[in-house]
PDB file of N, CA and C in Angstrom:
ATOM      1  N   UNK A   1      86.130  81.614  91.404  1.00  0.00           N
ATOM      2  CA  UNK A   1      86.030  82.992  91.846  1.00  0.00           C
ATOM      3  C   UNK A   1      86.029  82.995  93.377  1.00  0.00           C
ATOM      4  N   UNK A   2      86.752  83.940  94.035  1.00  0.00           N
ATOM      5  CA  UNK A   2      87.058  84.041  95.530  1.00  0.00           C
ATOM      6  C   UNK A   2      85.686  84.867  96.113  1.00  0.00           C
ATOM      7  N   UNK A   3      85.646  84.580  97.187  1.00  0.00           N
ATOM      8  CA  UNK A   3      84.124  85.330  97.913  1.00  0.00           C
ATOM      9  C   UNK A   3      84.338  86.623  97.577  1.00  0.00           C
ATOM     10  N   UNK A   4      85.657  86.860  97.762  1.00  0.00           N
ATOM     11  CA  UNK A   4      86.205  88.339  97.749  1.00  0.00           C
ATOM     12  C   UNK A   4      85.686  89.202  96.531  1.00  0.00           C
ATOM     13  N   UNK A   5      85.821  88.645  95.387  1.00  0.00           N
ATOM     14  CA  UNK A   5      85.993  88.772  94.024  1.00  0.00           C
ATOM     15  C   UNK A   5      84.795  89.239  93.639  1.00  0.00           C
ATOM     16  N   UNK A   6      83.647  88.248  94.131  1.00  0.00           N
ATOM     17  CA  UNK A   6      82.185  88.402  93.950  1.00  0.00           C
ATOM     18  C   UNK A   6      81.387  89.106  94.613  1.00  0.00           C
ATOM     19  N   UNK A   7      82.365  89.687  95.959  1.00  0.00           N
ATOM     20  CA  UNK A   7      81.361  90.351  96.686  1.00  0.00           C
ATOM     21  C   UNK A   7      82.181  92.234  95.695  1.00  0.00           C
ATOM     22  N   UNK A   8      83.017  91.939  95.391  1.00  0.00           N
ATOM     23  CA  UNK A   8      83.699  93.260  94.742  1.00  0.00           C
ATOM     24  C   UNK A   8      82.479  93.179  93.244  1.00  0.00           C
ATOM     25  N   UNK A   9      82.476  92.287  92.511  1.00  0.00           N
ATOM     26  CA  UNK A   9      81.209  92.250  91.624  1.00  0.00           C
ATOM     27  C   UNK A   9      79.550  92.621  91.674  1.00  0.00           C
ATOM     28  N   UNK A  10      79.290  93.073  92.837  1.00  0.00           N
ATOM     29  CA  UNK A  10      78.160  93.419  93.408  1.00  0.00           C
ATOM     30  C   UNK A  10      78.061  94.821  93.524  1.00  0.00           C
ATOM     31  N   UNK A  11      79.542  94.807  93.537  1.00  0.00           N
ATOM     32  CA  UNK A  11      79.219  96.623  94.091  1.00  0.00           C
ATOM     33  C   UNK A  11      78.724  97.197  93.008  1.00  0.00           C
ATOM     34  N   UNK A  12      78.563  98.479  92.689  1.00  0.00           N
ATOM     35  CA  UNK A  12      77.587  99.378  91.601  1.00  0.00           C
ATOM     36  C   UNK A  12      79.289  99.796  90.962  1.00  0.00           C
ATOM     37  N   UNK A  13      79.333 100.065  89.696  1.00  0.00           N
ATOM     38  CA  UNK A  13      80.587 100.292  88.862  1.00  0.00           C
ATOM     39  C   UNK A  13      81.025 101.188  89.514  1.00  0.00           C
ATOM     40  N   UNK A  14      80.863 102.422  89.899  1.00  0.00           N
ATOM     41  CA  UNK A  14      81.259 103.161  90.609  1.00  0.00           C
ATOM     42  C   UNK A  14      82.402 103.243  91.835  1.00  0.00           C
ATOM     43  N   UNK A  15      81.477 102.224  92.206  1.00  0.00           N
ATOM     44  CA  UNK A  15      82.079 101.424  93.655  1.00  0.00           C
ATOM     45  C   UNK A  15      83.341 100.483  93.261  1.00  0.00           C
ATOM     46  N   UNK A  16      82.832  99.879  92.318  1.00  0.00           N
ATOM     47  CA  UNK A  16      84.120  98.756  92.017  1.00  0.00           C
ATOM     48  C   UNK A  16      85.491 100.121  91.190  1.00  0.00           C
ATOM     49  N   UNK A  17      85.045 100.891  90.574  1.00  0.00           N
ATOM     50  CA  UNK A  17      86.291 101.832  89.808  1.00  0.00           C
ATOM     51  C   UNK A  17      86.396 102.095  91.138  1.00  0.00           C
ATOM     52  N   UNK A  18      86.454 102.765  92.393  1.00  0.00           N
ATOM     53  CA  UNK A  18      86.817 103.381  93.641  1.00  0.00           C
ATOM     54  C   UNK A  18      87.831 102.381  94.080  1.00  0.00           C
ATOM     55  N   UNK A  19      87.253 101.061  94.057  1.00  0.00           N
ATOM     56  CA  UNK A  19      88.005  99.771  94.673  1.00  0.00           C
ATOM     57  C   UNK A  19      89.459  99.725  93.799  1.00  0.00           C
ATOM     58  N   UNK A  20      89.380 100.017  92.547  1.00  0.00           N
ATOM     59  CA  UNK A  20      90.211  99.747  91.457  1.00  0.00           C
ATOM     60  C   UNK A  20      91.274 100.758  92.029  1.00  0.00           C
ATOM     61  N   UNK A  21      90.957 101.928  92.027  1.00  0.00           N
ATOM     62  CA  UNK A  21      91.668 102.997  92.095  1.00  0.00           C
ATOM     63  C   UNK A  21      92.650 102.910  93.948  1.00  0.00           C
ATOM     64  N   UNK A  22      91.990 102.413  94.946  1.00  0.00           N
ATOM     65  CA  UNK A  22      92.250 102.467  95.909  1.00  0.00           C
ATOM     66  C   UNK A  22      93.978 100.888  96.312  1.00  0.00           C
ATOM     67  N   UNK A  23      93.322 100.152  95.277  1.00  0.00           N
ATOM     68  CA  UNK A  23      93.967  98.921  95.325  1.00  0.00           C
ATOM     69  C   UNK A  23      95.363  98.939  94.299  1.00  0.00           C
ATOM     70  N   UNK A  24      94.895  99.754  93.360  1.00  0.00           N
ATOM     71  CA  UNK A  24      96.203 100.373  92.539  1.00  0.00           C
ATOM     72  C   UNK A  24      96.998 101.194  93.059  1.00  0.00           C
ATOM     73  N   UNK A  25      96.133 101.809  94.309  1.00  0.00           N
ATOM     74  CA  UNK A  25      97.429 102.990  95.129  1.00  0.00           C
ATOM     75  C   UNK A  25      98.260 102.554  96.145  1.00  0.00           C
ATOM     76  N   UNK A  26      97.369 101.451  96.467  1.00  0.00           N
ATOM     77  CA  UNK A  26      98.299 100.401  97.561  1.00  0.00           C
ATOM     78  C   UNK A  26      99.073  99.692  96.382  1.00  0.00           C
ATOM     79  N   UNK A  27      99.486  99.425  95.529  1.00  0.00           N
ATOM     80  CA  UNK A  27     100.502  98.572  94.584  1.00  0.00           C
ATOM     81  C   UNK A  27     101.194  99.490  94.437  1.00  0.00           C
ATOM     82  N   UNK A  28     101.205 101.135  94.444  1.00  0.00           N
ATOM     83  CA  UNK A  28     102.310 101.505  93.739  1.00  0.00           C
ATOM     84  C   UNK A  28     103.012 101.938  95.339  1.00  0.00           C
ATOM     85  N   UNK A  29     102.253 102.238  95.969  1.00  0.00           N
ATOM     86  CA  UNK A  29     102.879 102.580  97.385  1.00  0.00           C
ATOM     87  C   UNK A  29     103.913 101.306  98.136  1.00  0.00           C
ATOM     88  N   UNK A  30     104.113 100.310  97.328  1.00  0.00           N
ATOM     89  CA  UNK A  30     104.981  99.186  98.012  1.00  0.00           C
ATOM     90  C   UNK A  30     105.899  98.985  96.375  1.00  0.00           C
ATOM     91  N   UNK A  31     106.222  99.937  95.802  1.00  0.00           N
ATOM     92  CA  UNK A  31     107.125  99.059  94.917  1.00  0.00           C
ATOM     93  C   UNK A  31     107.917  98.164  94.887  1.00  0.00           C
ATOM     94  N   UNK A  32     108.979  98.079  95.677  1.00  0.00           N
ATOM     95  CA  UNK A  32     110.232  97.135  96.287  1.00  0.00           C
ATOM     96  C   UNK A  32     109.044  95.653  95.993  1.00  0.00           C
ATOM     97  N   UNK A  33     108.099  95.407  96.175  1.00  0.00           N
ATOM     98  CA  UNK A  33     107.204  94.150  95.580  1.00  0.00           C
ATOM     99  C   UNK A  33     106.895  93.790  94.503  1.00  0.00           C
ATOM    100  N   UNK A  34     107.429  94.684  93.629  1.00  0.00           N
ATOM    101  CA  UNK A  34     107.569  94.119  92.376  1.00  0.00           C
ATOM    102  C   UNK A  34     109.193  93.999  91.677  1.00  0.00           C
ATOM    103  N   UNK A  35     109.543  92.965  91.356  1.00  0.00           N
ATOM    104  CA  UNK A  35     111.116  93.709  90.760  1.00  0.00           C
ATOM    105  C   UNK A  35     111.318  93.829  89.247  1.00  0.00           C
ATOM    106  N   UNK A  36     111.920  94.664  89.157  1.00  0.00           N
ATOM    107  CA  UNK A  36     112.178  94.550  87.581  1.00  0.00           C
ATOM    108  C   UNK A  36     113.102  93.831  87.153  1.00  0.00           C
ATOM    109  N   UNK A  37     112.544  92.920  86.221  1.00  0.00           N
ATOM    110  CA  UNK A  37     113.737  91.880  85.842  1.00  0.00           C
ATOM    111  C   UNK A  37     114.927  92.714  84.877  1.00  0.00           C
ATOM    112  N   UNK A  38     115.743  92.303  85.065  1.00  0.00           N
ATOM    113  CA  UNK A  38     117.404  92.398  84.606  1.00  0.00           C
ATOM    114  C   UNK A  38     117.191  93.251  82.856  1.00  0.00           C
ATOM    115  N   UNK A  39     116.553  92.006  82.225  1.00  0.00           N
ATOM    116  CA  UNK A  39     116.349  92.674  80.827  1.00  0.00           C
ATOM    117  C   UNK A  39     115.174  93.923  80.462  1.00  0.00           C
ATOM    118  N   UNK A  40     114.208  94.113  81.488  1.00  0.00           N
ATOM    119  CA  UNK A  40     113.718  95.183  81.330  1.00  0.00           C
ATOM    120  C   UNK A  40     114.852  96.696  81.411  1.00  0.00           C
ATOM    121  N   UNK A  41     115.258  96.514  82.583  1.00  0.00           N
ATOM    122  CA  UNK A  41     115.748  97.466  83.094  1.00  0.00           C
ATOM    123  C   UNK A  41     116.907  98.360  81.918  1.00  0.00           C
ATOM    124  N   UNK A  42     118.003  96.679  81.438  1.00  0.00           N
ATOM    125  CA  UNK A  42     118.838  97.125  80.196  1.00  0.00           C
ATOM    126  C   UNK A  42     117.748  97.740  78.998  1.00  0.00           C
ATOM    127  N   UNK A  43     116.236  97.252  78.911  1.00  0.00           N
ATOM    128  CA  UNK A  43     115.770  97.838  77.663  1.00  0.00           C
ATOM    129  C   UNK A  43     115.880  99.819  78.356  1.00  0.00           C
ATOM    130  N   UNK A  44     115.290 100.028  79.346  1.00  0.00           N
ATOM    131  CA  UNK A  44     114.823 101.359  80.120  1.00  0.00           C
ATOM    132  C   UNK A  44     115.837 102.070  79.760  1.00  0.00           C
ATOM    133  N   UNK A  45     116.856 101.556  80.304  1.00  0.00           N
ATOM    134  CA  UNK A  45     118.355 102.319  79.986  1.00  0.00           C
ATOM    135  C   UNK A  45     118.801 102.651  78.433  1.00  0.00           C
ATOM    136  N   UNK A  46     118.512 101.563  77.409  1.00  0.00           N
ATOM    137  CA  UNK A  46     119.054 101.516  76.510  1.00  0.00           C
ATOM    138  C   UNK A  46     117.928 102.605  75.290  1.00  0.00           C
ATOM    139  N   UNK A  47     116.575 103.315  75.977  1.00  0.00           N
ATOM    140  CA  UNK A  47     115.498 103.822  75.480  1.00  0.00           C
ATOM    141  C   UNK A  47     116.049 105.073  76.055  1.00  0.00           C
ATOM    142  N   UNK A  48     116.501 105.094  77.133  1.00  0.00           N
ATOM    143  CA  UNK A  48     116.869 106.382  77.635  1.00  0.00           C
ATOM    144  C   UNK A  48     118.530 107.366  77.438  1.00  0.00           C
ATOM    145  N   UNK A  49     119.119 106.145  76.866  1.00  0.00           N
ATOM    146  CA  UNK A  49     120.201 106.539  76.350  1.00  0.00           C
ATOM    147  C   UNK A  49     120.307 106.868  74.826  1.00  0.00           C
ATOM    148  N   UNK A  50     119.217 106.382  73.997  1.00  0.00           N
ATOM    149  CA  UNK A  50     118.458 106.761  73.143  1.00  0.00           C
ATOM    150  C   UNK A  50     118.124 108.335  72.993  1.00  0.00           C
ATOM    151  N   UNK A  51     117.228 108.723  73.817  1.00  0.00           N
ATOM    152  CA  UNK A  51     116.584 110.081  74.059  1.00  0.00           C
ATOM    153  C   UNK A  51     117.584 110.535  74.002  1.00  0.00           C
ATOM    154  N   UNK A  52     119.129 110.478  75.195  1.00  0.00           N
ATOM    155  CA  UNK A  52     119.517 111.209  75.781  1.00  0.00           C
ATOM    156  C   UNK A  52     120.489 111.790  74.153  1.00  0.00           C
ATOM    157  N   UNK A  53     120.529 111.023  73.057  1.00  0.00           N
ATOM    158  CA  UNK A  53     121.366 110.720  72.067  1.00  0.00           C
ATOM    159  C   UNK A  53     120.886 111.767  70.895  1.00  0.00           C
ATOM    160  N   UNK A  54     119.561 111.548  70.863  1.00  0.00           N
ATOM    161  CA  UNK A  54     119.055 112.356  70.289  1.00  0.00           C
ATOM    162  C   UNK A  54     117.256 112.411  70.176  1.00  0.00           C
ATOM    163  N   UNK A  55     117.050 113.321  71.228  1.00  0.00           N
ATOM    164  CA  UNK A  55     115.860 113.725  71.735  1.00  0.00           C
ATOM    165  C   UNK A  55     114.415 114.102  70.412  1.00  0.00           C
ATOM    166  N   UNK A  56     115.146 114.741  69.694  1.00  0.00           N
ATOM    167  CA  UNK A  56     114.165 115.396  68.263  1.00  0.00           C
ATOM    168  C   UNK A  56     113.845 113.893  67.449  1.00  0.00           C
ATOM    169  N   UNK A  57     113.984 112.499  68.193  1.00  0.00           N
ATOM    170  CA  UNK A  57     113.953 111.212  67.050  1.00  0.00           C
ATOM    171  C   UNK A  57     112.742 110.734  67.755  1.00  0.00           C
ATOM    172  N   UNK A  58     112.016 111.289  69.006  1.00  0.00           N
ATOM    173  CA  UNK A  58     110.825 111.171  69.793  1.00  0.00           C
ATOM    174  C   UNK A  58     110.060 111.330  69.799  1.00  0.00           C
ATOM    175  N   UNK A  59     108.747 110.941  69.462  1.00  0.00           N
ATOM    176  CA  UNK A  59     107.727 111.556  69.329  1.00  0.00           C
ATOM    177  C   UNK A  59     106.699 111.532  70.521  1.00  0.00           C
ATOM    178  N   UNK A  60     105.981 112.205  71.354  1.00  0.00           N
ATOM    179  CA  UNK A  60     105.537 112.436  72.698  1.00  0.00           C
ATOM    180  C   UNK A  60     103.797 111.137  71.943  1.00  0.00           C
ATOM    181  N   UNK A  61     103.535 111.118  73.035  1.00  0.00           N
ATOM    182  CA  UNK A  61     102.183 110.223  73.083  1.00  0.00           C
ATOM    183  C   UNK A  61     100.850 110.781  72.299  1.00  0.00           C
ATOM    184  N   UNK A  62     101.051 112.145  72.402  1.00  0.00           N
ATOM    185  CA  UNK A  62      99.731 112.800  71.663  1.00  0.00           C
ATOM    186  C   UNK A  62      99.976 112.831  70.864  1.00  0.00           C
ATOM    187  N   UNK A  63     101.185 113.500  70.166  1.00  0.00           N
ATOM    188  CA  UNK A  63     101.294 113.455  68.546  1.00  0.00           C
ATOM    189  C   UNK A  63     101.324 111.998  68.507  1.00  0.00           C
ATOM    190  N   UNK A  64     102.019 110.535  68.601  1.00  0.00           N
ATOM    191  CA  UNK A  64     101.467 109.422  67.960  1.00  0.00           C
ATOM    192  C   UNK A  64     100.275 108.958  67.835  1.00  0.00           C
ATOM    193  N   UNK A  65      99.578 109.322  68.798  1.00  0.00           N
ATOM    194  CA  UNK A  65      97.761 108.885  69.132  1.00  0.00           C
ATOM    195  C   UNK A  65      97.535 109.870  67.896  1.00  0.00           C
ATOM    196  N   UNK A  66      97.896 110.708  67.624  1.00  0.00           N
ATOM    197  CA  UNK A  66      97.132 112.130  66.222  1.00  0.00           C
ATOM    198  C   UNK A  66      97.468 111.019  64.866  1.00  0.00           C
ATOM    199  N   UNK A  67      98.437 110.796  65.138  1.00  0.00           N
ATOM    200  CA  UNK A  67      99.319 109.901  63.724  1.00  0.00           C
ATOM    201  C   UNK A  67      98.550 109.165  63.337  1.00  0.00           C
ATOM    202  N   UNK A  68      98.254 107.953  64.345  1.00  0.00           N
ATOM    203  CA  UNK A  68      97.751 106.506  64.283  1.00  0.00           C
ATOM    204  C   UNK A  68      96.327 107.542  64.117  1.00  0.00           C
ATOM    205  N   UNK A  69      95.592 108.238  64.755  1.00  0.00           N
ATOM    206  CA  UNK A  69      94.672 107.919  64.466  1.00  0.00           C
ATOM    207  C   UNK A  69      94.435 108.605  62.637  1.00  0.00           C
ATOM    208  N   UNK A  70      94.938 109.594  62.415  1.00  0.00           N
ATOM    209  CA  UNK A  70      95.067 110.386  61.218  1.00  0.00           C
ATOM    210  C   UNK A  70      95.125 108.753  60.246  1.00  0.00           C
ATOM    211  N   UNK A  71      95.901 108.140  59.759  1.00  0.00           N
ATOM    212  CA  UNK A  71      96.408 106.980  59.656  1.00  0.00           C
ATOM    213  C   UNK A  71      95.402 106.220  59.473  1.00  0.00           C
ATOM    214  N   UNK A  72      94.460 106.025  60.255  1.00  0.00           N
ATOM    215  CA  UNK A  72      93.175 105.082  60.516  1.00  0.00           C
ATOM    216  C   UNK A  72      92.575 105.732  59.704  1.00  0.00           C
ATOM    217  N   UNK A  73      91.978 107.113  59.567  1.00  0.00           N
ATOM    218  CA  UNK A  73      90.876 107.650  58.463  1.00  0.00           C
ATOM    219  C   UNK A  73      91.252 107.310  57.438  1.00  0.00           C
ATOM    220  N   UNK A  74      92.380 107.304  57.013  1.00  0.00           N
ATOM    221  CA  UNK A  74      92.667 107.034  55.463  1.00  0.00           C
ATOM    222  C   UNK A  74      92.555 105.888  55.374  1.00  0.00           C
ATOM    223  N   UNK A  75      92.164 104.888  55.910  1.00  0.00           N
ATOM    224  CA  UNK A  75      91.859 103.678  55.438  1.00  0.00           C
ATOM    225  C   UNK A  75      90.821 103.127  54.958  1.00  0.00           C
TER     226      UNK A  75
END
């Protein structure tokens, strides 16, 4: 564990979610530092050419979270 690491472990949860949140905004604020490899990108495209194909075959995030969880009671 880095000094760094442990002195971020000290802080009160609060403090460390603030740290979380502040350090995630500096990652997205430099994208060009991450790259997307080759076969992601063909999946992105090939999900979005999907949609674009036929949109009504989609189901948005809340209705699946309703599904799965609906799904789970009956078990």
């Amino acid at each position: 564990m880095t000094t760094l690491t442990a002195e971020a472990l000290r802080l009160p949860p609060i403090e460390r979610l603030k740290l979380i949140e502040e350090v995630w905004e500096s990652l997205a604020a430099e994208p060009a530092s991450f790259p997307v490899a080759t076969e992601e990108l063909e999946e992105l495209q090939r999900r979005r050419d999907h949609y674009r194909s036929d949109p009504a075959s989609m189901v948005d995030w809340h209705e699946m979270k309703s599904r799965l969880i609906q799904d789970g009671d009956a078990h």
